[in-house]
C-alpha atoms as a PDB file:
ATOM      1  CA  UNK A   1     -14.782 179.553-194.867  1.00  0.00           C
ATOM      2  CA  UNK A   2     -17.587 181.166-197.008  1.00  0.00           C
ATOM      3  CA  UNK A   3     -21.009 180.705-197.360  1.00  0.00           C
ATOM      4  CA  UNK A   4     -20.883 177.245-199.762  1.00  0.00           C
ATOM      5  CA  UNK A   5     -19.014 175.254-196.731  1.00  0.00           C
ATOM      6  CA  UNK A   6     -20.321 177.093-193.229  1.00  0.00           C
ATOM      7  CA  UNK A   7     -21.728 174.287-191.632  1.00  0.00           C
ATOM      8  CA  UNK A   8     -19.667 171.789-193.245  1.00  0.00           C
ATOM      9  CA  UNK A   9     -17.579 169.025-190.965  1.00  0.00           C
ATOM     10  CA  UNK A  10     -13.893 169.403-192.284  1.00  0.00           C
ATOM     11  CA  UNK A  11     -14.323 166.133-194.193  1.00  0.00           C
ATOM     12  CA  UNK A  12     -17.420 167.842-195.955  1.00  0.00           C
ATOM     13  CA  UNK A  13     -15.114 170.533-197.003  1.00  0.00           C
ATOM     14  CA  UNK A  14     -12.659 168.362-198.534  1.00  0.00           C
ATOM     15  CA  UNK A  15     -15.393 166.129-200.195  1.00  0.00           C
ATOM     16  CA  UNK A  16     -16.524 169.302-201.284  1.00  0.00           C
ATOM     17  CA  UNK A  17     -13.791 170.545-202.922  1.00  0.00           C
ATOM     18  CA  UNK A  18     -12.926 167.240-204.472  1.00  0.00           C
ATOM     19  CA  UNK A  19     -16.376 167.019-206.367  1.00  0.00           C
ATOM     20  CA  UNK A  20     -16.245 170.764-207.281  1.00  0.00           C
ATOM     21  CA  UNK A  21     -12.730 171.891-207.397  1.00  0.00           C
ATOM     22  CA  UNK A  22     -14.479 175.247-206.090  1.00  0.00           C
ATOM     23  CA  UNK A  23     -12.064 176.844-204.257  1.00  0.00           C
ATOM     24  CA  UNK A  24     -13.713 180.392-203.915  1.00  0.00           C
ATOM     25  CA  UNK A  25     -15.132 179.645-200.349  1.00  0.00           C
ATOM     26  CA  UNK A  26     -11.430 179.118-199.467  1.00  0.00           C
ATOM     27  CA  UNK A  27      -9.136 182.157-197.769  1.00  0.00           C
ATOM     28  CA  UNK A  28      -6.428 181.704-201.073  1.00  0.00           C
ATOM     29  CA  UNK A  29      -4.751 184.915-198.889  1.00  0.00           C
ATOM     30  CA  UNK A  30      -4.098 183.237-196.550  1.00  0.00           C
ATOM     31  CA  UNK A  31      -3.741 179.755-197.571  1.00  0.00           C
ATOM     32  CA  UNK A  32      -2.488 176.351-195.387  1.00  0.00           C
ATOM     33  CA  UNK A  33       0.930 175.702-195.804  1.00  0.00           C
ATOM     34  CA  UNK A  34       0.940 172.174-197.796  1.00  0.00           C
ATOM     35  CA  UNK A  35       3.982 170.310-197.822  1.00  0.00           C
ATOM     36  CA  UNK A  36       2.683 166.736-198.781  1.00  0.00           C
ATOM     37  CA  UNK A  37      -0.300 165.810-200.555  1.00  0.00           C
ATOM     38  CA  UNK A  38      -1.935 162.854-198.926  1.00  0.00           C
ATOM     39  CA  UNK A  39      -4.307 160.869-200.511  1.00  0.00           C
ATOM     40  CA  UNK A  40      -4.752 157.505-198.699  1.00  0.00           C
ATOM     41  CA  UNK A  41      -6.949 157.152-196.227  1.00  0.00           C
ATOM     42  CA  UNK A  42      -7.260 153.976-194.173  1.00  0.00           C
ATOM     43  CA  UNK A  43      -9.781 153.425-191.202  1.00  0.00           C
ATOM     44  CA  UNK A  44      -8.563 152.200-187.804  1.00  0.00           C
ATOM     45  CA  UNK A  45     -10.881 151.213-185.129  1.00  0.00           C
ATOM     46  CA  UNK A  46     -10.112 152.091-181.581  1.00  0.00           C
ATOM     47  CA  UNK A  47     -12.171 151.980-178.158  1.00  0.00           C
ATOM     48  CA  UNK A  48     -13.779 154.405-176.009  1.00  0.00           C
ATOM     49  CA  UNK A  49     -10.887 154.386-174.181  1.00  0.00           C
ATOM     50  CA  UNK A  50      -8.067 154.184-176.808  1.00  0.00           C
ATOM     51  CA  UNK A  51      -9.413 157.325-178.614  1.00  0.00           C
ATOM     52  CA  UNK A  52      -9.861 159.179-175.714  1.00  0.00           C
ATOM     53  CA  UNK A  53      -6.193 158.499-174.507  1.00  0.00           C
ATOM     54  CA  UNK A  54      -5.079 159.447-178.233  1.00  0.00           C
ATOM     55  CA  UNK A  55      -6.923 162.765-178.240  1.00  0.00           C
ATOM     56  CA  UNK A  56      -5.698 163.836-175.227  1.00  0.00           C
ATOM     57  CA  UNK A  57      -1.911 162.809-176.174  1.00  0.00           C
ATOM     58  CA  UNK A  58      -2.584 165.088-178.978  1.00  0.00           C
ATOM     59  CA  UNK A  59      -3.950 167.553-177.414  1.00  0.00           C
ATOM     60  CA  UNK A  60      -1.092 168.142-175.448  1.00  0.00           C
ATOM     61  CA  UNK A  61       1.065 167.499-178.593  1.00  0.00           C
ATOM     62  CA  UNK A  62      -0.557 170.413-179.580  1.00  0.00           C
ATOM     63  CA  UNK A  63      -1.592 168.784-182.637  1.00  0.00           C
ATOM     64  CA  UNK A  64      -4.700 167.449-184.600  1.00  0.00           C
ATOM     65  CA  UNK A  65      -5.302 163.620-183.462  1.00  0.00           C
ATOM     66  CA  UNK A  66      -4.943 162.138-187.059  1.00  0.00           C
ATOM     67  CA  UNK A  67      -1.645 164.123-187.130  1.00  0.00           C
ATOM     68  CA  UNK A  68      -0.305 162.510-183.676  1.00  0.00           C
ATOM     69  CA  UNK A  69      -1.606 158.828-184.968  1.00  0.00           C
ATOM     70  CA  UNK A  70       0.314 159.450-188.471  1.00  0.00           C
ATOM     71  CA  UNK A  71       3.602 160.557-186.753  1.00  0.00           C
ATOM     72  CA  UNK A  72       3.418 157.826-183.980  1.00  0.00           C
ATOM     73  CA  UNK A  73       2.502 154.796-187.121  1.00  0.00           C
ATOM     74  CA  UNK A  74       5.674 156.286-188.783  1.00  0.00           C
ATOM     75  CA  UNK A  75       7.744 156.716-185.749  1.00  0.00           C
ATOM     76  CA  UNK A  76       6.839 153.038-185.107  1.00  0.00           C
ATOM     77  CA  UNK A  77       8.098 151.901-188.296  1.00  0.00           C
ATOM     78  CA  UNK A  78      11.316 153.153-188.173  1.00  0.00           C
ATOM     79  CA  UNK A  79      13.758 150.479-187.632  1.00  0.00           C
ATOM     80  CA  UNK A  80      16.031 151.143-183.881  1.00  0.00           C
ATOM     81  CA  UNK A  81      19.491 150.988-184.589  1.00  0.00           C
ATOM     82  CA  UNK A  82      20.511 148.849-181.211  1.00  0.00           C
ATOM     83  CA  UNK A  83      23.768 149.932-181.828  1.00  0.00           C
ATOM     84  CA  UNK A  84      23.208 153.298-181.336  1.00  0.00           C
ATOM     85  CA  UNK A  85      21.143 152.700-178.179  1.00  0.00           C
ATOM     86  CA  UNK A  86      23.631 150.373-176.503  1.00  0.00           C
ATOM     87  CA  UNK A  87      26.303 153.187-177.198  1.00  0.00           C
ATOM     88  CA  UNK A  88      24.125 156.059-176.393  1.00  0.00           C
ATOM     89  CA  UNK A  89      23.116 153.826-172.737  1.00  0.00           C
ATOM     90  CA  UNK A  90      26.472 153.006-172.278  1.00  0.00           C
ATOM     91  CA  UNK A  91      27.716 156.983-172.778  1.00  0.00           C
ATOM     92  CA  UNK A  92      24.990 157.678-170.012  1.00  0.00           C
ATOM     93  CA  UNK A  93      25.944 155.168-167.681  1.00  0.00           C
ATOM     94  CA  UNK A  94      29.502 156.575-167.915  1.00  0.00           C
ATOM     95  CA  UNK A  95      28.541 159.932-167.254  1.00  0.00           C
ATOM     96  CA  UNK A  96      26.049 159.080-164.320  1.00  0.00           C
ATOM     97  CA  UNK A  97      29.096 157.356-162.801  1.00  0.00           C
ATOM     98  CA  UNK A  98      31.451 159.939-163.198  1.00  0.00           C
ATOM     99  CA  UNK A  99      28.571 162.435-161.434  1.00  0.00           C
ATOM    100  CA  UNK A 100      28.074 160.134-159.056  1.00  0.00           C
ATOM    101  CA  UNK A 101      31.998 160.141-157.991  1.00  0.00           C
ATOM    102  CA  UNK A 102      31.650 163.966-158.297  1.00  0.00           C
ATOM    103  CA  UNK A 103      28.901 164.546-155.841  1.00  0.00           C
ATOM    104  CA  UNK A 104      30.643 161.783-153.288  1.00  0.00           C
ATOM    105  CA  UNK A 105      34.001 163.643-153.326  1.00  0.00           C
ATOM    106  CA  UNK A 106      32.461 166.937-152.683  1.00  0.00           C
ATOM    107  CA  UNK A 107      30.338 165.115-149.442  1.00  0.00           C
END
């Protein structure tokens, strides 16, 4: 960033930019790809322990920690088709069996 936003928390930069619409501090070379422009925020309280446990899942998502809480809310709100599962458990029981039988015959 340039001189206007050194310093600046990343939610300074946005607020920044928002007010101003002064995007010369920004590297427009280079720029972020943006795919979706979100513009609801909502505030979620967690503990000590929560956030910590949610920084380090993202952090080995390899991924910023709002990202990994958006993805998981959405992943969570995505209806499970128990059909699927029961067909997909019962395709893996199947093939555990038939391993099973494998490995016993060649004992």
């Amino acid at each position: 960033m340039g001189d206007k936003t050194d310093g600046m928390a990343e939610a300074e930069v946005a607020d920044y930019y928002n007010q101003t619409e002064d995007a010369s501090d920004f590297d427009l070379d280079n720029p972020e790809p943006t795919t979706v422009r979100r513009n609801v925020t909502i505030s979620v309280r967690f503990s000590d322990t929560e956030i910590a446990e949610l920084r380090a899942r993202a952090e080995v998502a390899g991924v910023k920690v709002t990202s990994f809480i958006r993805a998981a809310a959405l992943e969570a709100s995505q209806p499970v088709d128990r059909a699927q599962l029961d067909a997909l458990a019962r395709d893996l029981e199947e093939r555990a069996h038939r391993m099973a039988q494998i490995v016993a015959r060649g004992a």
